[in-house]
N, C-alpha and C. Protein backbone atom coordinates (compact mmCIF):
# COMPACT_ATOMS: atom_id res chain seq x y z
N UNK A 1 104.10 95.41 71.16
CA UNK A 1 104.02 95.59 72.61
C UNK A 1 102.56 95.46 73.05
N UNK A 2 102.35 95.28 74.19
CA UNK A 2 101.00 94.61 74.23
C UNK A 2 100.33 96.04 75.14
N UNK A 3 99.51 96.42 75.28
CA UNK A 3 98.71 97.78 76.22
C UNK A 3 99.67 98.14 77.40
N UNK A 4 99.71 96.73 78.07
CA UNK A 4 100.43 97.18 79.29
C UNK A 4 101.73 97.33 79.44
N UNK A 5 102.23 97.08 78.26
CA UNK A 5 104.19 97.57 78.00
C UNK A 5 104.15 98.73 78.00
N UNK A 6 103.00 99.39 76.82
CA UNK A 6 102.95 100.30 76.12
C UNK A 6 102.51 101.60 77.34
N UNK A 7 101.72 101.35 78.34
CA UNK A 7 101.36 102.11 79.16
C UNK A 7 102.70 102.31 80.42
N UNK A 8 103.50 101.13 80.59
CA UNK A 8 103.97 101.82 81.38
C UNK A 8 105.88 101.83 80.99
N UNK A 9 105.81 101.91 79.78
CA UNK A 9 107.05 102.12 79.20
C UNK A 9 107.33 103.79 79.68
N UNK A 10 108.71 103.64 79.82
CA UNK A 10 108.71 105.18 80.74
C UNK A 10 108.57 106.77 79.76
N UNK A 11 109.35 105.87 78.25
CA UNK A 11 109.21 107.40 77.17
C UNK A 11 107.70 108.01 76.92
N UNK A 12 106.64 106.77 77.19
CA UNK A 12 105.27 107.12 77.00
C UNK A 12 104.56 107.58 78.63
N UNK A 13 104.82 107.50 79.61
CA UNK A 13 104.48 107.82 80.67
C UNK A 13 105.15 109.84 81.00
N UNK A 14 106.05 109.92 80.25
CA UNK A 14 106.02 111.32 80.75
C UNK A 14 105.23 112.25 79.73
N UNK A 15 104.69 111.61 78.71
CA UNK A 15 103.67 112.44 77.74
C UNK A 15 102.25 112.90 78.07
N UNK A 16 102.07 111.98 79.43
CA UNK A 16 100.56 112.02 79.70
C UNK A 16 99.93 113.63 80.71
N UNK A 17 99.16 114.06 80.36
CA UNK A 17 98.77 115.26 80.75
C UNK A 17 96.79 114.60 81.05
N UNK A 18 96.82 115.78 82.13
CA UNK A 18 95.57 116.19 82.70
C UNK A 18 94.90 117.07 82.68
N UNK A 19 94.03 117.07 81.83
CA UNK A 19 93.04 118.39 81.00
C UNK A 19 92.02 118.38 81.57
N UNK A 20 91.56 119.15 82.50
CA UNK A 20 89.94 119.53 82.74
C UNK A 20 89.04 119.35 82.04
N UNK A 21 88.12 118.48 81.78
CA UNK A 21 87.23 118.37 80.84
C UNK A 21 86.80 119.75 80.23
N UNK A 22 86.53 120.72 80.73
CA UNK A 22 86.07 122.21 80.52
C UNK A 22 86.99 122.45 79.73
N UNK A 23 88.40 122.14 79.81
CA UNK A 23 89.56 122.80 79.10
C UNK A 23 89.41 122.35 78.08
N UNK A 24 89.12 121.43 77.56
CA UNK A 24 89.50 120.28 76.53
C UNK A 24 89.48 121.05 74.90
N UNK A 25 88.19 121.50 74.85
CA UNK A 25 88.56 122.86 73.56
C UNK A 25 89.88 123.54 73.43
N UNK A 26 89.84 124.43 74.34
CA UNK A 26 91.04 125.59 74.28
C UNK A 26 92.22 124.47 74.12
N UNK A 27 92.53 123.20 75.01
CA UNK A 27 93.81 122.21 75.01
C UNK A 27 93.78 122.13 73.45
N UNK A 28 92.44 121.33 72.22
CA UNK A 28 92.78 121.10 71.21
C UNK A 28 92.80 122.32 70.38
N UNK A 29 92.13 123.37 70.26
CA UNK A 29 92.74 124.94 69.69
C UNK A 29 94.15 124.65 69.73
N UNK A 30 95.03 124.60 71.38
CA UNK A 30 96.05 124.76 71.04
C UNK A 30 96.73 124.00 70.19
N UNK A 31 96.74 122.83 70.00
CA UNK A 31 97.52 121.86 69.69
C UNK A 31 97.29 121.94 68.11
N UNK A 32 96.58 122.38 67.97
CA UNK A 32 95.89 122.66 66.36
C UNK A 32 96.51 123.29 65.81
N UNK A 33 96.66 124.71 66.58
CA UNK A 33 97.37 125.88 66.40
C UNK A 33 99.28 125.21 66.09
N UNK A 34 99.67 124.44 67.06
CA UNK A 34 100.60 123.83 67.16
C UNK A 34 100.89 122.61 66.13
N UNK A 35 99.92 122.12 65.57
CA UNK A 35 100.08 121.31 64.86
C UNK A 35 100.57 119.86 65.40
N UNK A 36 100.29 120.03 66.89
CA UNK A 36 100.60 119.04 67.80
C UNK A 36 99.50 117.58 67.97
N UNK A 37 99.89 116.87 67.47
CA UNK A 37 98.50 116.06 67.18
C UNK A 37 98.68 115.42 69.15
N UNK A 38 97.20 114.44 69.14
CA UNK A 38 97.08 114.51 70.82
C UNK A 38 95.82 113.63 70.85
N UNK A 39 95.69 112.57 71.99
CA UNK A 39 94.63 111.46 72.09
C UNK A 39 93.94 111.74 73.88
N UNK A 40 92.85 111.78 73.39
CA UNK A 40 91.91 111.57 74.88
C UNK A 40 92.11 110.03 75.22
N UNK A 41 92.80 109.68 75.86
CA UNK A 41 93.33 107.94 76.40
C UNK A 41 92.16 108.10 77.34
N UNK A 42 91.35 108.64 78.60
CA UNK A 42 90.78 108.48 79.64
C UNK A 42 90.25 109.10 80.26
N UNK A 43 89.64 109.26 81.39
CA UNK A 43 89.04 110.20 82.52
C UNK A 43 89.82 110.18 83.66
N UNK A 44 90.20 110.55 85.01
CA UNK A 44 90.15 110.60 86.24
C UNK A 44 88.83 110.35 87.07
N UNK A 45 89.25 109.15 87.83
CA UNK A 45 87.81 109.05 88.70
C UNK A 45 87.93 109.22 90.54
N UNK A 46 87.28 109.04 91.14
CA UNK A 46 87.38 109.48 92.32
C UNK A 46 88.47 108.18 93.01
N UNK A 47 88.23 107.02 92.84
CA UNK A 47 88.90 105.73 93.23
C UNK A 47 90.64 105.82 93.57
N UNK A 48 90.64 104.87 94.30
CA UNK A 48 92.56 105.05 94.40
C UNK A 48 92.50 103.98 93.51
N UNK A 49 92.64 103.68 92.02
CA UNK A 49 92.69 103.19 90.84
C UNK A 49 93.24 103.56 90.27
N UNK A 50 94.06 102.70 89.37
CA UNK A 50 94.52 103.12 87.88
C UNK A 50 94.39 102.19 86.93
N UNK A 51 92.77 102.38 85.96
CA UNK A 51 92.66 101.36 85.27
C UNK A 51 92.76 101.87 83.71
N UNK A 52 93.13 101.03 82.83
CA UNK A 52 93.46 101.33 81.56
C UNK A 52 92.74 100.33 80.93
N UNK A 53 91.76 100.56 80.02
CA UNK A 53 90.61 99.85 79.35
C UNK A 53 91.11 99.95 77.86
N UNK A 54 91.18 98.87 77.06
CA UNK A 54 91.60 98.73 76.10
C UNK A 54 90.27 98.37 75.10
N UNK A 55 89.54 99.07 74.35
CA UNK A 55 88.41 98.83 73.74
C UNK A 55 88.75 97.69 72.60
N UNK A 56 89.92 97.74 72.19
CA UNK A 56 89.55 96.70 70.79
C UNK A 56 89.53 95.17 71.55
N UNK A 57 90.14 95.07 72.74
CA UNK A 57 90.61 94.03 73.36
C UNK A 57 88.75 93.52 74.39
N UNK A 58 88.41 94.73 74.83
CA UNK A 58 87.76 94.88 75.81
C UNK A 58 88.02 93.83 76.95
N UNK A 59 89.30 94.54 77.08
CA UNK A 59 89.66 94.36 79.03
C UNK A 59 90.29 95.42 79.77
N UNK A 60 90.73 95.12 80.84
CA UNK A 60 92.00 96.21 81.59
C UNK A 60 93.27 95.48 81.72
N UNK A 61 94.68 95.98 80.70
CA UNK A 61 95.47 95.51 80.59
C UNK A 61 96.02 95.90 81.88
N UNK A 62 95.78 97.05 82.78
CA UNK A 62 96.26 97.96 83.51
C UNK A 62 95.20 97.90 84.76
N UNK A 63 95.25 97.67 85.66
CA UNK A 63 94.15 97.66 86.78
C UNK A 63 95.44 97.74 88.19
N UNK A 64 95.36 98.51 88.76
CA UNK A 64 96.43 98.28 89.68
C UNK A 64 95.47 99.68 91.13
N UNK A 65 96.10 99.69 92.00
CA UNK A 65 96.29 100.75 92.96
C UNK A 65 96.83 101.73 92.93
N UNK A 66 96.64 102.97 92.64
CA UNK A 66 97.19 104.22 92.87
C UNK A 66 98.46 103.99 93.95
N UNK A 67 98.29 103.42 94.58
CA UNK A 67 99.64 103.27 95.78
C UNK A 67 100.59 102.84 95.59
N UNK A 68 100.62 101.23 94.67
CA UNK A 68 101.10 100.38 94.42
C UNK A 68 102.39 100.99 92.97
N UNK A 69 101.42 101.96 92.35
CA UNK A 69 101.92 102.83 91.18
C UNK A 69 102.76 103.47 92.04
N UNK A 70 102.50 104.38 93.22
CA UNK A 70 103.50 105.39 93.54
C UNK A 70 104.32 104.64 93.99
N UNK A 71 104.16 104.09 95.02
CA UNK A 71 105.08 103.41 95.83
C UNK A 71 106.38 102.96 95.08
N UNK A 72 106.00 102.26 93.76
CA UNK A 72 107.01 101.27 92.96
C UNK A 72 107.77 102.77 92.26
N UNK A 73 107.15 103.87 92.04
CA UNK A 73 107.50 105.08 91.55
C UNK A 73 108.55 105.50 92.47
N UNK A 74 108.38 105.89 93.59
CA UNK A 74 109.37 105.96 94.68
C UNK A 74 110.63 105.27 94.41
N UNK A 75 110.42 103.91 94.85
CA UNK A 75 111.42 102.64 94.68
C UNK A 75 112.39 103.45 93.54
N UNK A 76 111.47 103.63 92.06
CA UNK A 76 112.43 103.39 90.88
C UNK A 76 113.68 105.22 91.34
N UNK A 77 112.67 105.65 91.46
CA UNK A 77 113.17 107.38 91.80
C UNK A 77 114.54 106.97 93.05
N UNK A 78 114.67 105.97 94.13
CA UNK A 78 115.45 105.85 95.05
C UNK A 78 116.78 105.15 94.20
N UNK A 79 116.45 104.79 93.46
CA UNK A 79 117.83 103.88 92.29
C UNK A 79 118.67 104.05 91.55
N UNK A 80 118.00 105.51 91.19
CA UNK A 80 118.63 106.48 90.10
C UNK A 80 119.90 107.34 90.89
C-alpha cells in the first residue's frame, strides 16, 4: 500500500491520537506499562492542513485541506 492508502484506510485512521507534546512521557510510561507499543507519526500545526511527510520517500503523499478532510468525512458519515 503506498503512504496514502495507508493513511487514510479507515482501520488505521481510528488509531490516531493527540498527545500534548508535554504529555508525551507520561503517554509512553503508559504504554510501556501496557506493553502497548506506539509511533510519533507528526505534530499539529496552526494551518487548515493536513500534510503527511513521508521521510524515506521525501514527499507529501497526503497534502490536502482540513475542510476538504471533514467535509468528505461528513459525506461518508451521511451514507452509513
Amino acid at each position: 500500500m503506498s503512504p496514502k492508502q495507508i493513511w487514510c484506510n479507515e482501520s488505521q485512521e481510528r488509531y490516531v491520537l493527540a498527545i500534548a507534546p508535554e504529555r508525551l512521557d507520561e503517554f509512553r510510561a503508559f504504554c510501556e506499562r501496557e506493553r502497548c507499543p506506539f509511533s510519533v507519526v507528526g505534530v499539529a500545526i496552526e494551518d487548515d492542513q493536513l500534510i503527511v511527510h513521508d521521510t524515506e520517500f521525501d514527499n507529501d503523499p497526503v497534502n490536502m485541506s482540513l475542510s476538504v478532510f471533514a467535509r468528505q468525512a461528513a459525506q461518508d458519515d451521511a451514507q452509513t
